[in-house]
Protein backbone atom coordinates (compact mmCIF):
# COMPACT_ATOMS: atom_id res chain seq x y z
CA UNK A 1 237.96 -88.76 57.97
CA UNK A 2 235.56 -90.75 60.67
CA UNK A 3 232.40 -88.84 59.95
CA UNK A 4 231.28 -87.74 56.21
CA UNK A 5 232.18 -84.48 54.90
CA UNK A 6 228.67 -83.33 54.74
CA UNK A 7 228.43 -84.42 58.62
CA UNK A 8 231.19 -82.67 59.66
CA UNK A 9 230.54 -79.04 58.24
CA UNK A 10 226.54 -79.09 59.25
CA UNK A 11 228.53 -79.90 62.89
CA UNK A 12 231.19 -77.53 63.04
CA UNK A 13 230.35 -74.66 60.11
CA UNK A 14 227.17 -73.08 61.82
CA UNK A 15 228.73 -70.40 64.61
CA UNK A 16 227.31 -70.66 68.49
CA UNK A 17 226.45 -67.03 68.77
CA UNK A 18 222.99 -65.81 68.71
CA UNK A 19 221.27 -69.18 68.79
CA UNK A 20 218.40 -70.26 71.23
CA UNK A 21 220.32 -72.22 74.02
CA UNK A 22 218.60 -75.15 73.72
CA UNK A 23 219.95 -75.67 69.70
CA UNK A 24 223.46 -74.08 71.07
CA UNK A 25 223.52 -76.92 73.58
CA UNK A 26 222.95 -79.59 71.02
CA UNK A 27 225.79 -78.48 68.41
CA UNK A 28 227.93 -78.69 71.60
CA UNK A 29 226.74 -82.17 72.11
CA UNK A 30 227.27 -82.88 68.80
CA UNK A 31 230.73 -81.98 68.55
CA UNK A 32 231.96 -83.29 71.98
CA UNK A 33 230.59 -86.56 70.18
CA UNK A 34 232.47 -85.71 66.86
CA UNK A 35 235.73 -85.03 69.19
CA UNK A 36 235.32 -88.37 71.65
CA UNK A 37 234.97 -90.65 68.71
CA UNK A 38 237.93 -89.15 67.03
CA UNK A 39 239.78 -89.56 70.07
CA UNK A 40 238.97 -93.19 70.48
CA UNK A 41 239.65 -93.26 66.45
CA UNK A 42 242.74 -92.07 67.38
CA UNK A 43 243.97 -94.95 68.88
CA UNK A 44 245.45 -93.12 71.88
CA UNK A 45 242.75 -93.78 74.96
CA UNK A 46 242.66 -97.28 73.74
CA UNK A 47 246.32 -98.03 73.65
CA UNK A 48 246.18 -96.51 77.83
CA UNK A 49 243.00 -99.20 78.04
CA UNK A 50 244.87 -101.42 77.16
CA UNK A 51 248.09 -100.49 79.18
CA UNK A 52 245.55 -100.10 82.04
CA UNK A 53 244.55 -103.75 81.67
CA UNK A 54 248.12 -105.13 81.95
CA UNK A 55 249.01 -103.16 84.77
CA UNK A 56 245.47 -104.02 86.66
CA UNK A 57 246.47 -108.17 85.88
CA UNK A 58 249.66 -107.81 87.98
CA UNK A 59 248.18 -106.03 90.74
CA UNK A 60 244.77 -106.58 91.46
CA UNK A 61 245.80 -109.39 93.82
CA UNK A 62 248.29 -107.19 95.64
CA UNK A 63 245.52 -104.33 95.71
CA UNK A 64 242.61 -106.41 97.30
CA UNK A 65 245.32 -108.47 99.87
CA UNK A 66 246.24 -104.64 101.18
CA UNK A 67 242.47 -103.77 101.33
CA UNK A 68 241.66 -107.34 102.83
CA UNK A 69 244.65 -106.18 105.45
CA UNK A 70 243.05 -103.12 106.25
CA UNK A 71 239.15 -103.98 105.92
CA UNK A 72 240.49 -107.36 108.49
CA UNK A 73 241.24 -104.87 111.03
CA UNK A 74 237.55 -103.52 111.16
CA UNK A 75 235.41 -106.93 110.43
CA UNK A 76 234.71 -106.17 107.31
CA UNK A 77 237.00 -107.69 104.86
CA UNK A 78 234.03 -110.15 104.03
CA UNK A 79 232.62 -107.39 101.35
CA UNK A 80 235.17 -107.85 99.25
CA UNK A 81 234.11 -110.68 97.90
CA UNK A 82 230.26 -109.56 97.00
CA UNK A 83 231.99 -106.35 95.50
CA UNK A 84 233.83 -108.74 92.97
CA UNK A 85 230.73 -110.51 91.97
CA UNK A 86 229.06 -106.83 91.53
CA UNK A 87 232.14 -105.90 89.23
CA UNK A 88 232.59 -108.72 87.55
CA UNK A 89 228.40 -109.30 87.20
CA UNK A 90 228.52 -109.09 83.49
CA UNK A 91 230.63 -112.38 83.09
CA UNK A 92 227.83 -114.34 84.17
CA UNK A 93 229.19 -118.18 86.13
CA UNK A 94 232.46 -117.23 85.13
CA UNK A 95 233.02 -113.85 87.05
CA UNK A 96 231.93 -115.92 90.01
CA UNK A 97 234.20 -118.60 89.09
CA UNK A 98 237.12 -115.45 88.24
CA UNK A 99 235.41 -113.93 92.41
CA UNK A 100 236.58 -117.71 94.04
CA UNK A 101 240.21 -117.73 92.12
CA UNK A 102 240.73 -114.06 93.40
CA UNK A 103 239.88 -114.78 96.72
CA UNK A 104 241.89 -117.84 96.86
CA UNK A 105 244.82 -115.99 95.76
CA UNK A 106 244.11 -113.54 98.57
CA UNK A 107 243.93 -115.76 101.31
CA UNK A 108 246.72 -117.85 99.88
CA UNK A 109 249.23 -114.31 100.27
CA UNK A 110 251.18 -114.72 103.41
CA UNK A 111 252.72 -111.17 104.03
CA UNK A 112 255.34 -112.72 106.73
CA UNK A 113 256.97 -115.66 103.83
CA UNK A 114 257.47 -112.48 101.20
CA UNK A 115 259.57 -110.60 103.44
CA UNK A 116 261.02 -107.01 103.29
CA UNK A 117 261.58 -107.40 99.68
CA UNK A 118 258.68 -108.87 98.89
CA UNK A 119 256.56 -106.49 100.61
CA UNK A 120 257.98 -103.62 98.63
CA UNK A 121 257.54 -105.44 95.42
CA UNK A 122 253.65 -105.87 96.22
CA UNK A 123 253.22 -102.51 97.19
CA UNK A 124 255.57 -100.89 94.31
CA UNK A 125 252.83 -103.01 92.04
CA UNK A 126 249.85 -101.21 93.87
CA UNK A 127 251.14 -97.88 93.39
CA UNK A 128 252.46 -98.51 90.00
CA UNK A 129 248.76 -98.93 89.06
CA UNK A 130 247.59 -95.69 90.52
CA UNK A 131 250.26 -93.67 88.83
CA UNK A 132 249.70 -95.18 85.42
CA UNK A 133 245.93 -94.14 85.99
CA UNK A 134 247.27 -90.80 86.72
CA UNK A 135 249.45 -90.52 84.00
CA UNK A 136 246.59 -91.48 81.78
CA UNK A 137 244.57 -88.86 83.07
CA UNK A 138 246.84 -86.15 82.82
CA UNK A 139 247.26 -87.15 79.56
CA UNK A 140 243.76 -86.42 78.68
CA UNK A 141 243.95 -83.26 80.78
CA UNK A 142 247.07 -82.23 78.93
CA UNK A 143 248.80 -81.64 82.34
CA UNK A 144 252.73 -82.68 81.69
CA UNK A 145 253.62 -81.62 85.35
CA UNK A 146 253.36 -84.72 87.64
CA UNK A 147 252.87 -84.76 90.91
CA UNK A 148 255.79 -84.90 93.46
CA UNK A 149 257.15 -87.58 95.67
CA UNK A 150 255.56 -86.25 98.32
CA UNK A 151 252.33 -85.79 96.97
CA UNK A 152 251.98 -88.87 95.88
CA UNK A 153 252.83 -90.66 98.17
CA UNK A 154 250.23 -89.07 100.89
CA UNK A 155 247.68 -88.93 98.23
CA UNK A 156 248.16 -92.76 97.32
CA UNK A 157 248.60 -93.81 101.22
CA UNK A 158 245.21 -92.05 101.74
CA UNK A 159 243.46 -93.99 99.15
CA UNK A 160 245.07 -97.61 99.65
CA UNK A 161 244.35 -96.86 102.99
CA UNK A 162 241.31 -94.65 103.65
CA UNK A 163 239.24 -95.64 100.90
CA UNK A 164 238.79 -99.02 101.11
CA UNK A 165 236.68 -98.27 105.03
CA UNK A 166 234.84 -94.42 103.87
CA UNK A 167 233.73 -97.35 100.60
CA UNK A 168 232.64 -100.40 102.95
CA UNK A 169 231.71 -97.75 106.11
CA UNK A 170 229.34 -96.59 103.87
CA UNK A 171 228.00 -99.76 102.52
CA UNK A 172 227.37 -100.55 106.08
CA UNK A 173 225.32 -97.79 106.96
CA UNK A 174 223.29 -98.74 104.27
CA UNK A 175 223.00 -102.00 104.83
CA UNK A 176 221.78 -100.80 108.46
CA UNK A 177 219.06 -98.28 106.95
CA UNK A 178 218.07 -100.84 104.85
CA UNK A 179 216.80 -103.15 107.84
CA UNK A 180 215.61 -100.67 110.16
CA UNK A 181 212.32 -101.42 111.61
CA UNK A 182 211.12 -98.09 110.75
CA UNK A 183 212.13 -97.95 107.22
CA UNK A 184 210.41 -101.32 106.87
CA UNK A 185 206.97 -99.70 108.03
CA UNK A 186 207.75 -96.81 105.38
CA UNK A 187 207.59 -99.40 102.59
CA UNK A 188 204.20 -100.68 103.78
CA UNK A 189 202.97 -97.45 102.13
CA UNK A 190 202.48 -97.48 98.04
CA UNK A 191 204.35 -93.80 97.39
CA UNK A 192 207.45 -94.85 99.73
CA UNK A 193 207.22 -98.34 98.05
CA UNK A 194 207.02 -97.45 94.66
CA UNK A 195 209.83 -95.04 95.28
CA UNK A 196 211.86 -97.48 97.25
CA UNK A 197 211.47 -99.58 93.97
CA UNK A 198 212.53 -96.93 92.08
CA UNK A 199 215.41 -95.65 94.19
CA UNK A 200 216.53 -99.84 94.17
CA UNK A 201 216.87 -99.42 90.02
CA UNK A 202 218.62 -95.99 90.13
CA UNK A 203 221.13 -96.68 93.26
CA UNK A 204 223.79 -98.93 91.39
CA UNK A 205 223.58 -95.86 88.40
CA UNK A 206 224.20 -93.39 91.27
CA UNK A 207 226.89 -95.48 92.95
CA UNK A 208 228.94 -95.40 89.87
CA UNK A 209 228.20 -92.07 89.17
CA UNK A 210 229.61 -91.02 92.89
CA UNK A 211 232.75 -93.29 92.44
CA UNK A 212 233.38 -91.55 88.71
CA UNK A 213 233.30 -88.47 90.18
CA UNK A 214 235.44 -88.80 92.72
CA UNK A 215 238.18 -90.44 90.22
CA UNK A 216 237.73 -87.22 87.87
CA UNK A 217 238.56 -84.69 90.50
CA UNK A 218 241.23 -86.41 92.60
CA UNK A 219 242.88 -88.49 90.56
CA UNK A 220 244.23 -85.70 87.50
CA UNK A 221 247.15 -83.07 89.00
CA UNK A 222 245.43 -80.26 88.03
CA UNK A 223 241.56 -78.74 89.75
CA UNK A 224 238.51 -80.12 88.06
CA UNK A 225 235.97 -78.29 89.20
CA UNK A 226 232.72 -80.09 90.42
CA UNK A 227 230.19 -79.70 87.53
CA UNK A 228 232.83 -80.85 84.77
CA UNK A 229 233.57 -83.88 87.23
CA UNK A 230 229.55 -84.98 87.34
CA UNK A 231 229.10 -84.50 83.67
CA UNK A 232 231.87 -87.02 82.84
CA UNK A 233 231.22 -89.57 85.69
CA UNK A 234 227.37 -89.35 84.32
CA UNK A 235 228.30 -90.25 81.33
CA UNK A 236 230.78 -92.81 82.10
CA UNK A 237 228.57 -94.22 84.84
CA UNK A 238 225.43 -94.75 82.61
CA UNK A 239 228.00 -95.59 79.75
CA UNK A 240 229.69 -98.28 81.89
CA UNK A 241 226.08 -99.85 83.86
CA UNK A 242 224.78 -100.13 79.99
CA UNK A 243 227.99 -101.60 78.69
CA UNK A 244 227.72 -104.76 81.75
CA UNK A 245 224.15 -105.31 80.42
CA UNK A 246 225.14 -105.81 76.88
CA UNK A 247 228.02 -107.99 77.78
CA UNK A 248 226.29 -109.95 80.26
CA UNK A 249 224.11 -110.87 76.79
CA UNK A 250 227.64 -111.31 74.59
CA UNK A 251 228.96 -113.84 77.44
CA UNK A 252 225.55 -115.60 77.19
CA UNK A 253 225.59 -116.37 73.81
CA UNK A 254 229.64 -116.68 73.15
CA UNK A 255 229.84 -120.36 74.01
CA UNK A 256 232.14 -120.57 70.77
CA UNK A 257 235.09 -119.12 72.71
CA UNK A 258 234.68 -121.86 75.42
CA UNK A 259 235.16 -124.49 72.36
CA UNK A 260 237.72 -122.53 70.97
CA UNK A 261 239.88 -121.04 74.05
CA UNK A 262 238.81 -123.88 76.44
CA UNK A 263 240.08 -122.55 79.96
CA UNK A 264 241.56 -119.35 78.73
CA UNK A 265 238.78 -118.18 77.91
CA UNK A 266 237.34 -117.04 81.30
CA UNK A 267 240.82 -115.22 80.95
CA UNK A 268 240.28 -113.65 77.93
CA UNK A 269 236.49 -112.44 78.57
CA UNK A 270 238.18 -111.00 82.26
CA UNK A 271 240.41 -109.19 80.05
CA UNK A 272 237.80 -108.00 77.27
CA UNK A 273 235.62 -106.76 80.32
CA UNK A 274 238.48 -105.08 81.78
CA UNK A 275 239.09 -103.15 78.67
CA UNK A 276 235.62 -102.19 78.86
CA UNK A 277 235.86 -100.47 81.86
CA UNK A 278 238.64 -98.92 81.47
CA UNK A 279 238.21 -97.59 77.95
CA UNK A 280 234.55 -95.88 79.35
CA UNK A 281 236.38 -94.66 83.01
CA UNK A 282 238.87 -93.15 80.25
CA UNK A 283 236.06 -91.29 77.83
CA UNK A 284 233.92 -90.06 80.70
CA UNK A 285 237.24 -88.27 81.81
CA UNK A 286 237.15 -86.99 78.48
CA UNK A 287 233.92 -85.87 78.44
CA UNK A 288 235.00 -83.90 82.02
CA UNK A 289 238.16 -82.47 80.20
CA UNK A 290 236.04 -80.82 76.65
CA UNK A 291 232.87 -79.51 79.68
CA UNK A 292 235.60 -77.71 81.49
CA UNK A 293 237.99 -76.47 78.67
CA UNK A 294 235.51 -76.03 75.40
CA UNK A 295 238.39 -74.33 73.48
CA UNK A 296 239.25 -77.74 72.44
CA UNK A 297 236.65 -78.41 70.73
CA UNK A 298 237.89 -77.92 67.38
CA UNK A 299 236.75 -79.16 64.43
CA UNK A 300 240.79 -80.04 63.55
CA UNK A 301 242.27 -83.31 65.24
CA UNK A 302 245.43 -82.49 67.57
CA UNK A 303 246.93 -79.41 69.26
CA UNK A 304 246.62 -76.13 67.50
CA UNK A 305 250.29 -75.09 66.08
CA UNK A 306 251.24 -71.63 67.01
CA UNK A 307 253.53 -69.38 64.74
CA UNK A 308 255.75 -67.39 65.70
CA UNK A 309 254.08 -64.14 65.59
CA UNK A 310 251.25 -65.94 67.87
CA UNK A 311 253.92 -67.11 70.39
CA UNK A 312 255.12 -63.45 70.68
CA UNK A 313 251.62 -62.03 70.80
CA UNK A 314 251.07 -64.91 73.79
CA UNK A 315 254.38 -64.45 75.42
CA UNK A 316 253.34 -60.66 75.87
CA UNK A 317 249.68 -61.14 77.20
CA UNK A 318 251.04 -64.07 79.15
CA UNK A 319 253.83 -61.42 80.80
CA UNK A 320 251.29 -58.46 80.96
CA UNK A 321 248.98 -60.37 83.14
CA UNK A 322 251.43 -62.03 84.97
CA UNK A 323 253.49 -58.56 85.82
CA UNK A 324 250.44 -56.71 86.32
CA UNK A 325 249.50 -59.37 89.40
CA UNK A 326 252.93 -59.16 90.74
CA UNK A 327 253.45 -55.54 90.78
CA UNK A 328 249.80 -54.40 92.10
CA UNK A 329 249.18 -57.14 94.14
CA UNK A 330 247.38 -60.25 93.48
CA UNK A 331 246.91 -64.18 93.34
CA UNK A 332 249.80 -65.58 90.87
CA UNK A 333 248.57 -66.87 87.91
CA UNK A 334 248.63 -70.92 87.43
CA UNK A 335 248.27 -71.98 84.14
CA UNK A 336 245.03 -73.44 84.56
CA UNK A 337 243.48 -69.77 85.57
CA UNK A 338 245.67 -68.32 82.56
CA UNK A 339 243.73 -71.35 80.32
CA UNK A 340 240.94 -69.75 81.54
CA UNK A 341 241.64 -66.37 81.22
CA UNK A 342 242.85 -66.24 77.28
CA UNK A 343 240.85 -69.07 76.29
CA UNK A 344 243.71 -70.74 74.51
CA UNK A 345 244.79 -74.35 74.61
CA UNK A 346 247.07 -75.24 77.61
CA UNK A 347 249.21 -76.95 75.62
CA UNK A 348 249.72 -73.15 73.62
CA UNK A 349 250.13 -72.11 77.24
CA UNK A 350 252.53 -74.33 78.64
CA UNK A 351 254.60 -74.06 75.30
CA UNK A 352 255.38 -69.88 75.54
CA UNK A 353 255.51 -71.00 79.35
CA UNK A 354 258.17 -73.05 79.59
CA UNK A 355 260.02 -70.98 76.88
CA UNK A 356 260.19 -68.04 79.56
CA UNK A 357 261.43 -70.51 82.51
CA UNK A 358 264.26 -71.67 80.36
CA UNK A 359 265.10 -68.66 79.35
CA UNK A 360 265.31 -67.15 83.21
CA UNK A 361 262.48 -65.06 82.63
CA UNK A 362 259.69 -66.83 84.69
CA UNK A 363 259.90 -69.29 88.18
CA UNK A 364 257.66 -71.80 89.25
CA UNK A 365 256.19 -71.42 92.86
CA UNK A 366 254.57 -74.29 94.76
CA UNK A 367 253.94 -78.00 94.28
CA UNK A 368 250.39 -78.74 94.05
CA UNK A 369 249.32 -75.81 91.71
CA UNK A 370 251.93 -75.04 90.74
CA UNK A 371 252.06 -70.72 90.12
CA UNK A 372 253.97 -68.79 87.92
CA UNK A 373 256.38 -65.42 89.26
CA UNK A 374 258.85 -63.21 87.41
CA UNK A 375 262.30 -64.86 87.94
CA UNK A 376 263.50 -61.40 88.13
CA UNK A 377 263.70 -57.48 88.58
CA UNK A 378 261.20 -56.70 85.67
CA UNK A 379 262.23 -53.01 85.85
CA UNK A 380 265.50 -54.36 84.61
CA UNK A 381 264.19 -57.11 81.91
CA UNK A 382 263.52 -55.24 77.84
CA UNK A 383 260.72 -57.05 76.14
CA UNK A 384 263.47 -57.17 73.48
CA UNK A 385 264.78 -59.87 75.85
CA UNK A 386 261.86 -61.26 76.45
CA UNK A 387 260.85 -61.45 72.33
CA UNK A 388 264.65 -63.25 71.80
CA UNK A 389 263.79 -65.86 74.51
CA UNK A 390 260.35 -66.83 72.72
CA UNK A 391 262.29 -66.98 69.41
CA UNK A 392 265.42 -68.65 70.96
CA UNK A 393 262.79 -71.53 72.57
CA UNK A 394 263.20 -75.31 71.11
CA UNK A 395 266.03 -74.42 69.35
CA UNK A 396 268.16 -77.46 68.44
CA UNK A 397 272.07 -76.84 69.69
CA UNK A 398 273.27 -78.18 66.37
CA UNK A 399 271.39 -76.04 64.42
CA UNK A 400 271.81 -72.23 65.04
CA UNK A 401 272.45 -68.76 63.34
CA UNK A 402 276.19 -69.54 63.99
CA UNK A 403 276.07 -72.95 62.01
CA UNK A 404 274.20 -71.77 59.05
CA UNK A 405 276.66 -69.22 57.24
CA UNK A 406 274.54 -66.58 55.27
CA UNK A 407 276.10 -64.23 52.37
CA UNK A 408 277.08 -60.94 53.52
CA UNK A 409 274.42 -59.12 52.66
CA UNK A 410 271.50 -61.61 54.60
CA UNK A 411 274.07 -60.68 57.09
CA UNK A 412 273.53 -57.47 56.80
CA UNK A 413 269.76 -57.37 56.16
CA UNK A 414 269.57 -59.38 59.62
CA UNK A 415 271.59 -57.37 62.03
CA UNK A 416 269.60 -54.19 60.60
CA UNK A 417 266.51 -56.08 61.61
CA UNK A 418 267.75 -56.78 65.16
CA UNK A 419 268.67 -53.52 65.39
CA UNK A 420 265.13 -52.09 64.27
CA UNK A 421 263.98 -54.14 66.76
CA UNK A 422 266.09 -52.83 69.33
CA UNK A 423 265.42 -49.51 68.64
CA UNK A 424 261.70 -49.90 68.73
CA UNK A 425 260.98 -51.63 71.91
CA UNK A 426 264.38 -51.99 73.53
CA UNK A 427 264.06 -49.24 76.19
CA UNK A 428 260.37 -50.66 76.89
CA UNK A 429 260.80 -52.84 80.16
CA UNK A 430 258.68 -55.64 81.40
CA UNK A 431 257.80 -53.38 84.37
CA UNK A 432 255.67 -51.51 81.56
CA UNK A 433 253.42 -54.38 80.82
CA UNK A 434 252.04 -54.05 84.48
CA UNK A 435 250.37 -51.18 83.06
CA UNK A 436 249.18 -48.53 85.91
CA UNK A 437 247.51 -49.49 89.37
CA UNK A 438 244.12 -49.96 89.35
CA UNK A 439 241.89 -47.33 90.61
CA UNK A 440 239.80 -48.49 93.85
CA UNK A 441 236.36 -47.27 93.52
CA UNK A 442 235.51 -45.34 96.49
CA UNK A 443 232.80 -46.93 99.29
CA UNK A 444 229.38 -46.04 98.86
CA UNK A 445 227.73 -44.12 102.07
CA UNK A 446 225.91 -46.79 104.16
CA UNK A 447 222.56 -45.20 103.28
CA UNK A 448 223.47 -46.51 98.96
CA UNK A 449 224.29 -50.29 100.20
C-alpha cells in the first residue's frame, strides 16, 4: 500500500453527498492525488516516459530538420534555435552546448544524399514518435480503438506541417507587439508597467499551459472536452515550469556526474530532463482523464471486474438505450456518451461492447467517433440471444461445454435451466427494449413563451 491505512480510509471512507462544496472539492483533490501517485507507483506512465525518451533520441533531429524545412520557406527557421535553449533552459551551459550539437546535426542533414529511402526512413521516425505519444495517451484514456490510416495521416501532416508556422507565426506577432511604439508609451505608466512585469512572469506559465492543452484534446482518439483539457495542462504546465527550476539547481550542484560520466554526462542529464517532461506531459493527461471521467476514482487500483450477472444487467441497459435511439429516432450512442450516460468504467463498457459485435449483435459506424447500431432486425433478435452472446464472450475455443463432460444428471439440471430461461424471456425481442415512443409535449401558445 503507498499511503497508510489510516490515510487511505479518512480519503476514501467519508461519502461526497451532502457536504459543503468547498470540503467536497478537497476529498476530490485528495483522491485524484491518492490515484496519480498510485499510477506513477504503478510503474506504468513511467515505463511510456521512458519509452517516450527513446523514441524522442532517434527523432528529434529528423523532427526539427522537417520543421527547419518548413519554417526555411517563411524566414523563420532561425527560432528554432532560441526555442531549444528555452526547452532545454534547465541544463544550464550544457543545454546550450546540447542547442549547438542539435543544430549542427540539422544543418549537417542533406535531404538530396538520403534519397527516396532515406527520406521515408526520416519521416517514418517523425511519425513513429507521434503515434507512440498517442498510444500513450489512449492508454491513459483507456481508448483501445486507434485511429485509422487516414486519420492519421492528415492529422500528423497537419501538425508536422501546420504547427511548426501557427507556433513561430505567433511568436512573431508577439515579438511585433512587444516593440510597438505605442505599447512602449503604455509601459511609461506604473499600472501598465507593473502589469507588464507581471504579465512577463506569468507568460512562459501560460505558454505551457496553451501548448498542454492543445496536446490533451487533439492528441487522444477520443473528445476531451475543454475544461478537463485546461485542468490537466494547468497542472502539468505549473508542474513542468517548477520541475526546470529545481533541476536547473540539481545541474548546478551535480558536478560529481561530470567526474564520474565525463562527456556522457551532458547525455545522461538530456535524458534525465527528458524523462522529466515527459513523465509530467503524461500525469497532467491524467489529471484531464480522472476531471472528465470521476467514476475512476476508486479507492481500488485497476479496472473494476464485472460478474456475470453485471455483464447481463449492462448488456441489457447498453441494448435498451441503444434500441430505443434507433427505433425512435436519435443520435447513435458512442461509447464515450454511453460512459457518460451509466457512469460506468469504459473499459466495463467496451468489454459487454465488443461481446455484442462478435457475437453479430451490434456494428460499428464511422471512423472518428466511432457509433454503435444494431447489426440487425431487432424485431427478430430474443434477448435470450442476446443473454447467450454475453455469456458465450471470451470464451477460450479449447475450453467449452462440449470439452468438459458432466454426469448425466448436471446434464440434466443444465438443459432444464436453458430451458427456464427460454421460456421466461425467449419470446421477449430486442425490439421490446426500445420501450414506447416518447410523448412530444405539445407547444405552448405564444402568449406562455
Amino acid at each position: 500500500m503507498l499511503f497508510p491505512a489510516r490515510i487511505e480510509r479518512a480519503v476514501w471512507n467519508p461519502p461526497l453527498e451532502g457536504m459543503p462544496f468547498w470540503k467536497a472539492f478537497a476529498f476530490r483533490v485528495a483522491r485524484m492525488v491518492l490515484v496519480l501517485a498510485r499510477d506513477v507507483q504503478s510503474g506504468d506512465l513511467t515505463l511510456r516516459a521512458m519509452s517516450l525518451v527513446y523514441t524522442t533520441l532517434l527523432s528529434l533531429v529528423p523532427l526539427l530538420a522537417l520543421s527547419f524545412s518548413v519554417l526555411k520557406a517563411f524566414g523563420v527557421h532561425n527560432q528554432i534555435e532560441p526555442i531549444l535553449n528555452r526547452f532545454l533552459a534547465p541544463l544550464g551551459d550544457k543545454g546550450g552546448e546540447i542547442t549547438q550539437r542539435i543544430i549542427g546535426f540539422i544543418a549537417n542533414l542533406n535531404v538530396g544524399v538520403l534519397g527516396a529511402l532515406g527520406l521515408v526512413l526520416l519521416l517514418y521516425t517523425v511519425v513513429s514518435l507521434i503515434q507512440k505519444i498517442e498510444t500513450s495517451f489512449n492508454h491513459i484514456w483507456h481508448v483501445r480503438q486507434p485511429r485509422s490510416i487516414g486519420a492519421r495521416f492528415s492529422n500528423y501532416l497537419s501538425v508536422l506541417l501546420i504547427g511548426p508556422i501557427l507556433v513561430f507565426s505567433a511568436m512573431a506577432v508577439t515579438a511585433g507587439f512587444a516593440t510597438n511604439s505605442l505599447w512602449r508609451h503604455l509601459l511609461a505608466v506604473q499600472p501598465v508597467s507593473e502589469l507588464a512585469n507581471w504579465m512577463g512572469h506569468a507568460t512562459p506559465y501560460l505558454l505551457v499551459i496553451a501548448a498542454f492543452t492543445f496536446i490533451y484534446m487533439f492528441v487522444p482518439n477520443t473528445r476531451v472536452r475543454f475544461f478537463p483539457a485546461l485542468v490537466g495542462a494547468i497542472v502539468g504546465g505549473v508542474l513542468w515550469q517548477s520541475a526546470g527550476m529545481l533541476f536547473a539547481v540539481f545541474v548546478a550542484t551535480s558536478t560529481r556526474y561530470s567526474a564520474i560520466y565525463s562527456s556522457f554526462a551532458i547525455l545522461i542529464l538530456f535524458m534525465i530532463w527528458l524523462y522529466v517532461s515527459w513523465l509530467i506531459l503524461l500525469v497532467g493527461a491524467s489529471v484531464a482523464f480522472y476531471r472528465q471521467h470521476p467514476e475512476y476514482l476508486v479507492a481500488r487500483s485497476g479496472e473494476p471486474m464485472l460478474s456475470m450477472r453485471m455483464r447481463e444487467r449492462l448488456a441489457l441497459v447498453l441494448m435498451s438505450l441503444i434500441a430505443r435511439q434507433h427505433v425512435h429516432g436519435g443520435t447513435p450512442w458512442t461509447i464515450e456518451r454511453l460512459t457518460h450516460q451509466l457512469g460506468v468504467p469504459m473499459k466495463s463498457v467496451g468489454l459487454v461492447l465488443d461481446a455484442l459485435c462478435e457475437s453479430g449483435l451490434l456494428a460499428i459506424g464511422g471512423e472518428d467517433h466511432p457509433a454503435y447500431l444494431p447489426a440487425r432486425d431487432l424485431a427478430a433478435i430474443s434477448v435470450k440471444q442476446l443473454l447467450d452472446a454475453v455469456r458465450r464472450a471470451d470464451e477460450d475455443p479449447a475450453l467449452t461445454p462440449h470439452s468438459l463432460p458432466a454426469p448425466a444428471v448436471v446434464e440434466l439440471l443444465l438443459v432444464k435451466l436453458d430451458d427456464a430461461a427460454t421460456g421466461a424471456v425467449g419470446t421477449v425481442m430486442l425490439r421490446d427494449l426500445a420501450g414506447p415512443a416518447p410523448v412530444e409535449q405539445p407547444a405552448k401558445p405564444a402568449l406562455l413563451r
